[in-house]
Protein backbone atom coordinates (compact mmCIF):
# COMPACT_ATOMS: atom_id res chain seq x y z
CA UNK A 1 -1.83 16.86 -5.13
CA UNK A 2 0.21 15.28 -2.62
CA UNK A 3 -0.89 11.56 -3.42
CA UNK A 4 0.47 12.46 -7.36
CA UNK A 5 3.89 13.80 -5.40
CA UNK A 6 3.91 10.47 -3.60
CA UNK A 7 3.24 9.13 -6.39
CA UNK A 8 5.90 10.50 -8.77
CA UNK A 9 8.61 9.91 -5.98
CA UNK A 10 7.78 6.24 -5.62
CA UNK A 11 7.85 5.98 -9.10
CA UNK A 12 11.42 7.40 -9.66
CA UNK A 13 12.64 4.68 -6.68
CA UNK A 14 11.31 2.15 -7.99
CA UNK A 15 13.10 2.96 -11.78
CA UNK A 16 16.56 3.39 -9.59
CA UNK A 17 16.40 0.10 -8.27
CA UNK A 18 15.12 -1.88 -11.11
CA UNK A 19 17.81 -0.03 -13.17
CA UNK A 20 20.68 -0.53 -10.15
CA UNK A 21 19.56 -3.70 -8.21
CA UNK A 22 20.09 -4.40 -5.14
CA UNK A 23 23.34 -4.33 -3.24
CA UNK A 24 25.11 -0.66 -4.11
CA UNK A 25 26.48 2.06 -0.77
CA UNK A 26 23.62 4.34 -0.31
CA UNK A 27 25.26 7.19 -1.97
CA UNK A 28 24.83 5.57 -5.65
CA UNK A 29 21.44 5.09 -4.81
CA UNK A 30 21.41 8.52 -3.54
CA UNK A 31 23.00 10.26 -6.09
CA UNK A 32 20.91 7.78 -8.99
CA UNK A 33 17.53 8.57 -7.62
CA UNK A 34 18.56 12.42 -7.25
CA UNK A 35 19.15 12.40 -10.87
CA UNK A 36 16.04 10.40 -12.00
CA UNK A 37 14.00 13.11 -10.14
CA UNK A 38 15.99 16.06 -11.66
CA UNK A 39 14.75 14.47 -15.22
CA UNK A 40 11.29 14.16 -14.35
CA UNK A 41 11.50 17.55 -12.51
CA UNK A 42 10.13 16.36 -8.87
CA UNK A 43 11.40 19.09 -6.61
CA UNK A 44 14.12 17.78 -4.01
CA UNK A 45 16.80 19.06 -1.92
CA UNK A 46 20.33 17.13 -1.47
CA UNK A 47 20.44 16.07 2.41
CA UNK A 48 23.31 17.96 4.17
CA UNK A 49 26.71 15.99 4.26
């Protein structure tokens, strides 16, 4: 179970940066990869600001 988790997270970074590229403030990435795991509905919680 926790190899597919790792799995599934990987997988959703990886799509951010091959969609993003390299280069972006860690917030874009942040907030992109956030949303890619909200669509394929990997449970996450936002880091405290």
């Amino acid at each position: 179970m926790a190899d597919q988790l790792t799995q599934q997270i990987i997988g959703a970074a990886i799509e951010v940066h091959r969609l993003l590229g390299p280069g972006l403030l860690e917030s874009v990435y942040e907030e992109a990869l956030c949303h890619e795991m909200s669509l394929r509905d990997i449970p996450f919680a936002r880091p405290a600001p």
